[in-house]
Every structure is written in structure tokens, then in C-alpha cells.
C-alpha atoms as a PDB file:
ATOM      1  CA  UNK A   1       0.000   0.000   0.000  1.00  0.00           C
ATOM      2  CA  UNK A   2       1.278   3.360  -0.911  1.00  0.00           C
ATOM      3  CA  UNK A   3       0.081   6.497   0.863  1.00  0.00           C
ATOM      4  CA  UNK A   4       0.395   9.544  -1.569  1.00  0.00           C
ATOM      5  CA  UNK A   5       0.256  13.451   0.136  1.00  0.00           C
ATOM      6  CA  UNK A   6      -1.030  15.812  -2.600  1.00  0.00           C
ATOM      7  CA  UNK A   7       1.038  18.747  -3.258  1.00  0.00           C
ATOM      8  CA  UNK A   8       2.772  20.704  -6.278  1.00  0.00           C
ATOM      9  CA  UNK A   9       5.736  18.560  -5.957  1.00  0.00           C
ATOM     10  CA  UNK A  10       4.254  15.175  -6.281  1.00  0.00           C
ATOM     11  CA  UNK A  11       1.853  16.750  -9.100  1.00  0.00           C
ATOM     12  CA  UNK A  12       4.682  17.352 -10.884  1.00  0.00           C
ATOM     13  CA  UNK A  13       5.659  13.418 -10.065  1.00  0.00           C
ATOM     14  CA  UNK A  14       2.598  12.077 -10.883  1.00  0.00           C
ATOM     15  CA  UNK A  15       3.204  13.316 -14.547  1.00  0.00           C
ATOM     16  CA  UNK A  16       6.204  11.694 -15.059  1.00  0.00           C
ATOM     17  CA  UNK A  17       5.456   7.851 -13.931  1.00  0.00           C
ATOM     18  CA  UNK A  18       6.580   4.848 -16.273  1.00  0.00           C
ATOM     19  CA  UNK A  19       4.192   2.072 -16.184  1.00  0.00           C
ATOM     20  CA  UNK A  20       5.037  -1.017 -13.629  1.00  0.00           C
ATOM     21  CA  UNK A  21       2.549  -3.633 -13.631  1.00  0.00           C
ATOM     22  CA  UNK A  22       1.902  -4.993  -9.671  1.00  0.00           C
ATOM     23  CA  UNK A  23      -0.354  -7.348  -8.184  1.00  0.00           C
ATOM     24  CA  UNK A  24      -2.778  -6.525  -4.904  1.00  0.00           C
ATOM     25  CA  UNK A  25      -1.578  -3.579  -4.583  1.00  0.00           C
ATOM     26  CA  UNK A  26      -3.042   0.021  -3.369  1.00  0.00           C
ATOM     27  CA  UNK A  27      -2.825   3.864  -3.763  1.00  0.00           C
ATOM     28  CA  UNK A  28      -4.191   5.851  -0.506  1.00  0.00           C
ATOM     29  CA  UNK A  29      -4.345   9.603  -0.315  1.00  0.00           C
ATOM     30  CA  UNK A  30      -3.144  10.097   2.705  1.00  0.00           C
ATOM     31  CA  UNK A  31      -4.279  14.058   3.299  1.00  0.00           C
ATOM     32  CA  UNK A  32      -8.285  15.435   2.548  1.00  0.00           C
ATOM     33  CA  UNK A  33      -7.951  18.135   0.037  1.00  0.00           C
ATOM     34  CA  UNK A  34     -11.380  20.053   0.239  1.00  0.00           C
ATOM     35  CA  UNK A  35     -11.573  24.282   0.655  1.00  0.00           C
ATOM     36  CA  UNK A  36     -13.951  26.480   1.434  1.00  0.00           C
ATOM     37  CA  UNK A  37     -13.605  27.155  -2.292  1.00  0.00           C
ATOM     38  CA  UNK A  38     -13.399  24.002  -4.081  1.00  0.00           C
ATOM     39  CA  UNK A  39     -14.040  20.236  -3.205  1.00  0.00           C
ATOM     40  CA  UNK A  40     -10.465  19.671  -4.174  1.00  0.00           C
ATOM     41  CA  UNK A  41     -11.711  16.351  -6.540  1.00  0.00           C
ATOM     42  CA  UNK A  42     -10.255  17.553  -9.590  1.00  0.00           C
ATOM     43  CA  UNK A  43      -6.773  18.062  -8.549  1.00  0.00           C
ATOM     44  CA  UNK A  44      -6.449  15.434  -6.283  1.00  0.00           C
ATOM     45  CA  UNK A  45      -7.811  12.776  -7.961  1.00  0.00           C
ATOM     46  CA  UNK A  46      -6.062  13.353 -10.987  1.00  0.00           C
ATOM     47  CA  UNK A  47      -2.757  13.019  -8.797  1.00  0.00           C
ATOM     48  CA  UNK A  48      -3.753   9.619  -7.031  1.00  0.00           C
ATOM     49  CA  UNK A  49      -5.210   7.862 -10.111  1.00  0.00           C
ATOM     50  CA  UNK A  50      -1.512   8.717 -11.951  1.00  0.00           C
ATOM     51  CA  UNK A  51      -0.087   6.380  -9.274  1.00  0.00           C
ATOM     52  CA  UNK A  52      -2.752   3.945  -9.441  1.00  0.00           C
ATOM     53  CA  UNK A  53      -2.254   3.777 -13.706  1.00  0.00           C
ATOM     54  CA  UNK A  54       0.954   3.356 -13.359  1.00  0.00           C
ATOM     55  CA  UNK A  55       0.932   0.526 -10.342  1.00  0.00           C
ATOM     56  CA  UNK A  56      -2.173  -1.144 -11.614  1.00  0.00           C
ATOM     57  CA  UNK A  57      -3.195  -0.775  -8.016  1.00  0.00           C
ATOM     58  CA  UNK A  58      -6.631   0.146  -6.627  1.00  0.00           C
ATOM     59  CA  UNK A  59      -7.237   3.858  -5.675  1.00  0.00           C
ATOM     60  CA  UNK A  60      -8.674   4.912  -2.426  1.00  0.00           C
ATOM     61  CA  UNK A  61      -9.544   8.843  -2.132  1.00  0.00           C
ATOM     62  CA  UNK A  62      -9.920  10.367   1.001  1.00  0.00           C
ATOM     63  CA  UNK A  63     -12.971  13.038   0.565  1.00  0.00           C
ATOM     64  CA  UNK A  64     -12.361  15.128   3.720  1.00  0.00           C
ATOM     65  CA  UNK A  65     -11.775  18.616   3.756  1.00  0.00           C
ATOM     66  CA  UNK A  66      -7.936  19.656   3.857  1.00  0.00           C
ATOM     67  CA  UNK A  67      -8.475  21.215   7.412  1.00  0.00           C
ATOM     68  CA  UNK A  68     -11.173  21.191   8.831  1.00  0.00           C
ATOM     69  CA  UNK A  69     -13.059  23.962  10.828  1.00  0.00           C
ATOM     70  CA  UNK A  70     -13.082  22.728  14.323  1.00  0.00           C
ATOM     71  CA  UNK A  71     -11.164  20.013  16.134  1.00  0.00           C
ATOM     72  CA  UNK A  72     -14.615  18.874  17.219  1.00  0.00           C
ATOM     73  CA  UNK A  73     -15.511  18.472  13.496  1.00  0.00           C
ATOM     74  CA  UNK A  74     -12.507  16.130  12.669  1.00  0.00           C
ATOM     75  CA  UNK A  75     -12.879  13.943  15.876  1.00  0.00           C
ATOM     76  CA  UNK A  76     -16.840  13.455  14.922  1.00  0.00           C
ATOM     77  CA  UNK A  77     -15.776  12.465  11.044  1.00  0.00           C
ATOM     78  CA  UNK A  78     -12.998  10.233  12.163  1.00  0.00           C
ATOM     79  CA  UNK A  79     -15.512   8.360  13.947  1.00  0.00           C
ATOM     80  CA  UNK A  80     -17.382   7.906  10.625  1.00  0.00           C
ATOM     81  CA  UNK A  81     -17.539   4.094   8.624  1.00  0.00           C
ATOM     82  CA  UNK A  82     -16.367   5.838   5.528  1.00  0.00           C
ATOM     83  CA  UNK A  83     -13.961   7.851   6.609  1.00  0.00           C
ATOM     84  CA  UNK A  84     -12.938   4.662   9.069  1.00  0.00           C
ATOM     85  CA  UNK A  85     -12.331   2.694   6.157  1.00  0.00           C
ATOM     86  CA  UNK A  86     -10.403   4.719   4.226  1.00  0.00           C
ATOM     87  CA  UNK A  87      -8.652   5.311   7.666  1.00  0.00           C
ATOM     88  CA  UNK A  88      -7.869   1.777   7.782  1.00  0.00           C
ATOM     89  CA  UNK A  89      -6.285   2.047   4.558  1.00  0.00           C
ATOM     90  CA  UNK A  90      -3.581   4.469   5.581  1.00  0.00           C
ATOM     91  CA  UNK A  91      -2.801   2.522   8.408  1.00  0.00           C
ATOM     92  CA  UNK A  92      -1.723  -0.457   6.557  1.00  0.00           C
ATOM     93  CA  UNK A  93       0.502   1.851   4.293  1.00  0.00           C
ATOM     94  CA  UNK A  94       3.945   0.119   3.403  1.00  0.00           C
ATOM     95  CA  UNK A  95       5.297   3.397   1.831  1.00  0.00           C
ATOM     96  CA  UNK A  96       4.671   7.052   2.249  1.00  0.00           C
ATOM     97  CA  UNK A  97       5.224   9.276  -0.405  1.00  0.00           C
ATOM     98  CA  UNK A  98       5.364  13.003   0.113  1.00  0.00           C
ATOM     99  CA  UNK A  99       6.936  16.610  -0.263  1.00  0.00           C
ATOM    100  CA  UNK A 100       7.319  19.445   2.079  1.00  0.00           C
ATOM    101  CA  UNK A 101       5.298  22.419   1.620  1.00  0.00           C
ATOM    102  CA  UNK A 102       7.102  25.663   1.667  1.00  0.00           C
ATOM    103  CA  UNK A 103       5.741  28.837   3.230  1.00  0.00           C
ATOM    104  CA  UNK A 104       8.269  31.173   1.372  1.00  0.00           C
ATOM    105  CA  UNK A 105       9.911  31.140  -1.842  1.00  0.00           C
ATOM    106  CA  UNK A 106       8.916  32.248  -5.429  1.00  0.00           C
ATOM    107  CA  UNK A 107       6.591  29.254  -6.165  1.00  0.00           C
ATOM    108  CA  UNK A 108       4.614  28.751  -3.054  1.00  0.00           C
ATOM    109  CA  UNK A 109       3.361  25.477  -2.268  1.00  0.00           C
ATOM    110  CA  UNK A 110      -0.324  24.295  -3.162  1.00  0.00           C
ATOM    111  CA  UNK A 111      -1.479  24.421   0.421  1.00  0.00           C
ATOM    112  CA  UNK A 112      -0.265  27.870   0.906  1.00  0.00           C
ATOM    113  CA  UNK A 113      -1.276  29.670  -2.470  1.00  0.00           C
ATOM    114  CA  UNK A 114      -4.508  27.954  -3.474  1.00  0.00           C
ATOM    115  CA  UNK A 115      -7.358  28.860  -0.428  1.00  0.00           C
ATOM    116  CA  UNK A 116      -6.769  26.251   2.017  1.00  0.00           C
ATOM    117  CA  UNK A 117      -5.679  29.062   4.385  1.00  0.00           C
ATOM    118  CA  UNK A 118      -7.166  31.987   5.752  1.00  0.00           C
ATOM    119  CA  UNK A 119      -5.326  35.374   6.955  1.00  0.00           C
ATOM    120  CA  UNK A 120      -5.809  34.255  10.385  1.00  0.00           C
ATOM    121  CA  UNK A 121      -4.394  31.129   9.937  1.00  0.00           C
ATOM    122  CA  UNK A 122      -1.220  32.449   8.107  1.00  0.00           C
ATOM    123  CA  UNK A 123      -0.958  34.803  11.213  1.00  0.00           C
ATOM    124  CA  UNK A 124      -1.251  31.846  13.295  1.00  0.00           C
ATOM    125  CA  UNK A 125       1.219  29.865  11.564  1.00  0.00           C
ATOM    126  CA  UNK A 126       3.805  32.956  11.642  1.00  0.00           C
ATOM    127  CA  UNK A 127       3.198  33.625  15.258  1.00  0.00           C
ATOM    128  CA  UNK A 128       3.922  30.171  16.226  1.00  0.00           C
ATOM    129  CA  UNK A 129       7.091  29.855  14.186  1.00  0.00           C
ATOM    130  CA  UNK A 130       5.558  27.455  11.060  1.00  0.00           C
ATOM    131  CA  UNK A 131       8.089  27.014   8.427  1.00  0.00           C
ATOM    132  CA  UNK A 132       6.276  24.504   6.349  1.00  0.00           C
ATOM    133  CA  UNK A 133       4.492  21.236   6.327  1.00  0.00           C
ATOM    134  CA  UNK A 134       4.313  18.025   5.732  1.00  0.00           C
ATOM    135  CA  UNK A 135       1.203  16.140   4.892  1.00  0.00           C
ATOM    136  CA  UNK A 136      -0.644  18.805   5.640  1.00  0.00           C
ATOM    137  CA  UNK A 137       0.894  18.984   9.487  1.00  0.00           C
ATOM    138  CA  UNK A 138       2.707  21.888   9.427  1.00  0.00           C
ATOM    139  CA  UNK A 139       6.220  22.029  11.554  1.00  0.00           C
ATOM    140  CA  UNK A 140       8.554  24.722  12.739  1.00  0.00           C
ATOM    141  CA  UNK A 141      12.583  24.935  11.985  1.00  0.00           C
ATOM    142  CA  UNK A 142      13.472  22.357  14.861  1.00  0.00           C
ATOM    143  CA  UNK A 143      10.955  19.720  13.444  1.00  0.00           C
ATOM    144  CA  UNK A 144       8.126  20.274  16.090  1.00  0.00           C
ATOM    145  CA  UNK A 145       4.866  20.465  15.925  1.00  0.00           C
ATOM    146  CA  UNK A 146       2.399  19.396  18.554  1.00  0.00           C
ATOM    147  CA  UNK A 147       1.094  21.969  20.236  1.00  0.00           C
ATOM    148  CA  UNK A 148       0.522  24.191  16.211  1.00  0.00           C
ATOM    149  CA  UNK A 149      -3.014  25.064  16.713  1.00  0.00           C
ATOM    150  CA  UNK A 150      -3.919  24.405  13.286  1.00  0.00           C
ATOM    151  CA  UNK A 151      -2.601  20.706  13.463  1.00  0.00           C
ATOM    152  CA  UNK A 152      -5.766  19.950  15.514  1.00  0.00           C
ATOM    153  CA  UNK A 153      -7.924  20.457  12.514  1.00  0.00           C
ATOM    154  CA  UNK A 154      -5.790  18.881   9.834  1.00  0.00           C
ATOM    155  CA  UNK A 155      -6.339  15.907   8.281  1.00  0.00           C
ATOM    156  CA  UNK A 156      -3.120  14.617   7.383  1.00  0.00           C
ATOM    157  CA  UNK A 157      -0.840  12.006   9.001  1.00  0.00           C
ATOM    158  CA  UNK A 158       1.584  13.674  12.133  1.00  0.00           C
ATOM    159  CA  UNK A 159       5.161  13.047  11.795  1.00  0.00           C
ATOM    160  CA  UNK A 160       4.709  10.634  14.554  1.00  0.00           C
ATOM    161  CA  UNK A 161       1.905   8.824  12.651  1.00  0.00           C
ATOM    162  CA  UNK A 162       4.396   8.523   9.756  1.00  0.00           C
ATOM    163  CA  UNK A 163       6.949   6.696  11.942  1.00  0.00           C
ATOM    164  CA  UNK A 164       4.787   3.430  11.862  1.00  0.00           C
ATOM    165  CA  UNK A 165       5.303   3.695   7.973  1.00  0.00           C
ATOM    166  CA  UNK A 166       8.818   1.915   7.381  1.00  0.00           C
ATOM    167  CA  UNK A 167       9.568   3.200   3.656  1.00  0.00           C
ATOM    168  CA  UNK A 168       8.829   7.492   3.634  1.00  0.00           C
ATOM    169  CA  UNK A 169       9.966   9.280   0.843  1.00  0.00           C
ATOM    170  CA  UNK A 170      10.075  12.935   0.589  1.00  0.00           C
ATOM    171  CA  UNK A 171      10.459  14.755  -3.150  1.00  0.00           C
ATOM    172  CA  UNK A 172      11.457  17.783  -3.195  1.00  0.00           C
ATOM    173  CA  UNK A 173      13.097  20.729  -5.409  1.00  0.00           C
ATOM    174  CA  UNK A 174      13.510  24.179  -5.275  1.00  0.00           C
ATOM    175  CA  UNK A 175      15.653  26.587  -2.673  1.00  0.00           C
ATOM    176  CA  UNK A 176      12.116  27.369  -0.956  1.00  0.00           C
ATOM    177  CA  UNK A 177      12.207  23.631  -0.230  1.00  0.00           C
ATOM    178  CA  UNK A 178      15.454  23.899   2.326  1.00  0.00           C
ATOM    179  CA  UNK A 179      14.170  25.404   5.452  1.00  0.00           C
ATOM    180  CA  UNK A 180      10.881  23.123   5.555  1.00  0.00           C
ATOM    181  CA  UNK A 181      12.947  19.987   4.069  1.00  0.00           C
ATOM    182  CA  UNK A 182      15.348  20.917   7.344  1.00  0.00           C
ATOM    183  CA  UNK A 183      12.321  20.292   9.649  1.00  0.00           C
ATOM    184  CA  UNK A 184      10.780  17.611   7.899  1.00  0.00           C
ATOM    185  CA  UNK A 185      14.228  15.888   8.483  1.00  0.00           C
ATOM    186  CA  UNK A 186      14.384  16.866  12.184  1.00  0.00           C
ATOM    187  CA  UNK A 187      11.115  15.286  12.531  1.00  0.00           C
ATOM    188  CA  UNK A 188      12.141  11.908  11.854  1.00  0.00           C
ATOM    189  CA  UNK A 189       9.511  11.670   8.860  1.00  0.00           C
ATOM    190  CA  UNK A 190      12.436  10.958   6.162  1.00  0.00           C
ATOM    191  CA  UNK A 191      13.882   7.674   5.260  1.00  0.00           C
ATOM    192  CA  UNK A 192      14.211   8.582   1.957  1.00  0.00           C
ATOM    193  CA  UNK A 193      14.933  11.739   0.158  1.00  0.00           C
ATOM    194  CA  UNK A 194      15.042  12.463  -3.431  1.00  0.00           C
END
């Protein structure tokens, strides 16, 4: 099973696959990707069914928002059979596939630049010393992040949720890529970086 976080890095990825034929196995989005301004299908699903073409492996999307509005919200939907079972999916994910979102820089990274923040949560992520994210769970320079208010309504994996995963793979490219990469890699989330 490979879990796949969305982002402009692995979009770029997803474009690029060769075809390997496999048997029994599965794609898994690992991070929700609604907005308050789209449903975040179209993107998304483009992204996760280029992995499943080129695996012959069976897709499962995750149709939760990105982040969600209140904590409250997320516990109640994590409770959820379809949500559960798509849950259930990530958890039995061999390899994790992901980028680092980037706060800064010249191209900024999907999560940052396309909605899925408001001006009080950039403030918020400033304030507390966010340099980027992974999966959605954004981290600060020494690769914690906890106690990051908004992590309690996203919908990604934590870094320590990633740990159970033995294979995780981070992409990345671009200078605006260093400073988050740093954290990601402080975290413990990489075994793997390209």
C-alpha cells in the first residue's frame, strides 16, 4: 500500500510515472484536500489515479476537507464508517510518499497559495514559528509540531503517525524547499529523500 500526500511537488511526479505492472496492490491519499472554495476532486484525484495507472493498483480517495473547521468536526468524522475505512487504509501503508510544503519562496506550495488558508491562519502559523508542512501537518525549523493550533484540525498524518510507515519518501526541489525539508528531516519523517 502506498500512501500519496497531494502537493505541487508530487503533481509534478505524478506526470512523469513509467508504467510497472503490480499485483494486490493500493494507492491511498493520505491528506483530505477540500476548501472552502473548491471540493479539491479535480486536482487530487487526478494526482492519485496517476499512481494507481501506473501501479495497476486500486485507488482509495480520502474526501475530507484539507483542514477542517473545528477540532470537534474532525474527531466526529474520524468516527465515521467511511472515513474509518479509508482510515484503515492508511494505516496499513507500506510506503509514504510526500513533499514538504514551503511557506516562502517564489513558487509557493499548493497548500499555501490555493485557499486552504485563511489570513488568520497564516498569522497563526507565523506567530507560532511554522516554516512549512508536511502532509498537511505543518512544523517549525526544529521539526516540532504538537502543540501548532492548526494541526488539531488537519487531516493529514503527524510526523509521529508517519513513523509506523517503514519506507517514507520525501520529493522535493527548489531553494524554498530547504528550510521546511530541514524540519521535515528533524522530525524523523524521512527515510528517503530524493
Amino acid at each position: 500500500v502506498m500512501g500519496i500526500a497531494w502537493g505541487t511537488t508530487l503533481a509534478a511526479v505524478s506526470r512523469h510515472l513509467t508504467h510497472k505492472p503490480t499485483r494486490g496492490s493500493s494507492v491511498v491519499q493520505l491528506n483530505g484536500a477540500a476548501n472552502n472554495r473548491t471540493s479539491g476532486v479535480d486536482y487530487t484525484s487526478n494526482l492519485i489515479a496517476s499512481f494507481g495507472s501506473a501501479f495497476d493498483a486500486a485507488v482509495h480517495y480520502f474526501p475530507v476537507p484539507a483542514f477542517f473547521d473545528f477540532p470537534e468536526t474532525k474527531a466526529a468524522m474520524w468516527r465515521e464508517r467511511s472515513v474509518r475505512r479509508v482510515l484503515d487504509v492508511q494505516g496499513r501503508v507500506d510506503i509514504a510518499l510526500f513533499s514538504v510544503g514551503g511557506i516562502a519562496g517564489a513558487i509557493p506550495s499548493h497548500v499555501y497559495a490555493a485557499g486552504y488558508l485563511d489570513d488568520d491562519d497564516v498569522r497563526s502559523l507565523h506567530a507560532e514559528g511554522v516554516v512549512g508542512d508536511v502532509c498537511t501537518v505543518f512544523l517549525r525549523a526544529d521539526g516540532s509540531y504538537r502543540d501548532v493550533v492548526l494541526n488539531a484540525r488537519a487531516t493529514g498524518p503527524s510526523p509521529h503517525e508517519l513513523l509506523r510507515v517503514a519506507r517514507r519518501i520525501c520529493v522535493v526541489a527548489g531553494d524554498n524547499k530547504v528550510v521546511p525539508l530541514l524540519a521535515a528531516l528533524r522530525s524523523g519523517v524521512v527515510t528517503d529523500l530524493v
